[in-house]
C-alpha atoms as a PDB file:
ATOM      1  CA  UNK A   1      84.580  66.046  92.031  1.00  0.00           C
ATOM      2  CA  UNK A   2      84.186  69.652  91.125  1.00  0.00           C
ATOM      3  CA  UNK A   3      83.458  70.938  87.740  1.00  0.00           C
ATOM      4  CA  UNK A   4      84.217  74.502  86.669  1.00  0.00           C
ATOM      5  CA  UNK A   5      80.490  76.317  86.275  1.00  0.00           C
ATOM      6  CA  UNK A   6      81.780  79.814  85.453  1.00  0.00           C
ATOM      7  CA  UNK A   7      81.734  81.188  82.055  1.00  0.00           C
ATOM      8  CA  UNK A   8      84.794  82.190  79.973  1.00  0.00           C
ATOM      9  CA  UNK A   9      83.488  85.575  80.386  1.00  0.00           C
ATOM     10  CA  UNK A  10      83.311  85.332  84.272  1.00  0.00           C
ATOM     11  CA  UNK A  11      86.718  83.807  83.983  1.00  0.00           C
ATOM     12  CA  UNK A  12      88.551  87.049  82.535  1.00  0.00           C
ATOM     13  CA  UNK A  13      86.591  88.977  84.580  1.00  0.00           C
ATOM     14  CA  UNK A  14      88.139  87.464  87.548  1.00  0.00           C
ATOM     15  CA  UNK A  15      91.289  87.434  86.094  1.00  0.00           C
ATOM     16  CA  UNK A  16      91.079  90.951  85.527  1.00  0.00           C
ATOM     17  CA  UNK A  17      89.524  91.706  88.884  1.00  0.00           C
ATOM     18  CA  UNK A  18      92.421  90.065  91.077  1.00  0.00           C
ATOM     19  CA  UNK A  19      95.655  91.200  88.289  1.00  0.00           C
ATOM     20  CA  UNK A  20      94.293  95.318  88.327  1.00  0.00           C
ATOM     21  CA  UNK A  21      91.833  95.796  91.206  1.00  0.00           C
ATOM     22  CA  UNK A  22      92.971  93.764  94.238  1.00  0.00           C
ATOM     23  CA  UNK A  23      95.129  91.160  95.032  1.00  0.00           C
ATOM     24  CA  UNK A  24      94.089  87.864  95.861  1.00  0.00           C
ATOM     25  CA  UNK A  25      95.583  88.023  99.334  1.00  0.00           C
ATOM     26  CA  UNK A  26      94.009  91.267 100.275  1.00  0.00           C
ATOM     27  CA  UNK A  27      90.481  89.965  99.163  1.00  0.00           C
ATOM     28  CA  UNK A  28      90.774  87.141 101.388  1.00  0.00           C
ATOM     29  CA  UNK A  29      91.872  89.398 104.347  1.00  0.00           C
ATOM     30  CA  UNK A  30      88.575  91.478 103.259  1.00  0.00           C
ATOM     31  CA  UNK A  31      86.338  88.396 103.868  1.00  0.00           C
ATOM     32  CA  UNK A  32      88.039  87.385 106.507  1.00  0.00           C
ATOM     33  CA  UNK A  33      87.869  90.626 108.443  1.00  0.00           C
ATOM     34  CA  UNK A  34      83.868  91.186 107.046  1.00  0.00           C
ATOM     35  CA  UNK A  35      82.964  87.735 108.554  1.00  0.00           C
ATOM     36  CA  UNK A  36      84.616  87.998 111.766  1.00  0.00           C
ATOM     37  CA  UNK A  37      83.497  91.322 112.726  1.00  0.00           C
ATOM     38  CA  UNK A  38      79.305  90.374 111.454  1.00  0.00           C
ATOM     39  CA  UNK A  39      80.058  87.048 113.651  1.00  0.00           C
ATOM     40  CA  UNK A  40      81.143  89.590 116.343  1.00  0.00           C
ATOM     41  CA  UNK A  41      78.505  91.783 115.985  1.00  0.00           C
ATOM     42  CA  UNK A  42      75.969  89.068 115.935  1.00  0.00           C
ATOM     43  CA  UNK A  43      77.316  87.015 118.609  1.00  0.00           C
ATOM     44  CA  UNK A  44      77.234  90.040 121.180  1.00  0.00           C
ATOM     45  CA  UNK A  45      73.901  91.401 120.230  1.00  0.00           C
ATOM     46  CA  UNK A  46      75.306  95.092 119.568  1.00  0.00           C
ATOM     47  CA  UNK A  47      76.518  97.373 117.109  1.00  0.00           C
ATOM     48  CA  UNK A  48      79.751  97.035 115.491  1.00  0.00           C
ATOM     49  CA  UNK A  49      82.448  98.090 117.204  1.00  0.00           C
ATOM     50  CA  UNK A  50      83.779 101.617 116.423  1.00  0.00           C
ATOM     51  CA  UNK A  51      87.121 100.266 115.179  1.00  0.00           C
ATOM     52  CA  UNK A  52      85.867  97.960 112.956  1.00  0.00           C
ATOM     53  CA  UNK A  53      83.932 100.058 110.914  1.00  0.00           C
ATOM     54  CA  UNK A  54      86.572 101.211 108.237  1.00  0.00           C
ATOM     55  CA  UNK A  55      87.441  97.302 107.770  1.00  0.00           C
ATOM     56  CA  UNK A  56      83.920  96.545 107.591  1.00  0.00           C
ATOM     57  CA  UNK A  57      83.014  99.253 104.584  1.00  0.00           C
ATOM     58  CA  UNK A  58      86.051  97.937 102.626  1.00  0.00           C
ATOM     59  CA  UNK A  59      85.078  94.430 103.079  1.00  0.00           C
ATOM     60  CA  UNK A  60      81.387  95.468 101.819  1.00  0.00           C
ATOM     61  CA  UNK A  61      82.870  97.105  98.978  1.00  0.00           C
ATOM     62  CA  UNK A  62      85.392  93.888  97.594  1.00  0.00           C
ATOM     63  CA  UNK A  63      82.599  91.618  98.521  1.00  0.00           C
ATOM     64  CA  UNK A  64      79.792  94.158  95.858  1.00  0.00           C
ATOM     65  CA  UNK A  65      83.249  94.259  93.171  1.00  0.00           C
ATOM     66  CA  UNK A  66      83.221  90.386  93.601  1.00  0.00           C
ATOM     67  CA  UNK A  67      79.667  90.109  93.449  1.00  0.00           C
ATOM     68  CA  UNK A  68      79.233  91.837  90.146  1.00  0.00           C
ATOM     69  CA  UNK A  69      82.035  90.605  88.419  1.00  0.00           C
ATOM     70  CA  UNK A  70      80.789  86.949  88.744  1.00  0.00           C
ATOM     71  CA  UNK A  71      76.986  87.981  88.118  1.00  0.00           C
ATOM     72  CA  UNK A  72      77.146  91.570  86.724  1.00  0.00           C
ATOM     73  CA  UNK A  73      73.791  93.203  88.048  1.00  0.00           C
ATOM     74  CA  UNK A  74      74.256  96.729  89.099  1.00  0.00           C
ATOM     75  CA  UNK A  75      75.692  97.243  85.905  1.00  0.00           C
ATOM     76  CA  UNK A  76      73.595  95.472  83.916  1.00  0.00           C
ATOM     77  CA  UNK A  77      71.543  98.044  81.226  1.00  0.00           C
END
């Protein structure tokens, strides 16, 4: 069973995030492509490849925008 943890606060923000910033669908495609190409990376003991790294800075970036919109940190004063 599963209980909701995040605040009401987080909640809009998230709402917010995925209605004005990026769509729900495109974040997943984000983590998606950020995981498989660190996997990649990892599994074959090299740099990234070349082609990948244009996916890979947008992934970075959604993943910081999610980040700080569940736990604002950066922004924090």
């Amino acid at each position: 069973m599963s209980r909701n943890n995040l605040s009401k606060e987080a909640e809009l923000r998230l709402m917010s995030f995925f209605n004005n910033t990026i769509a729900p669908d495109q974040m997943t495609k984000a983590l998606r492509q950020v995981n498989f190409i660190v996997a990649l990376g990892i599994l074959r003991e090299d740099e990234t490849l070349q082609q990948e790294i244009i996916k890979l800075e947008n992934s970075f970036y959604w993943l910081n925008e999610l980040a700080e919109i569940l736990n604002p940190y950066l922004d924090a004063e």
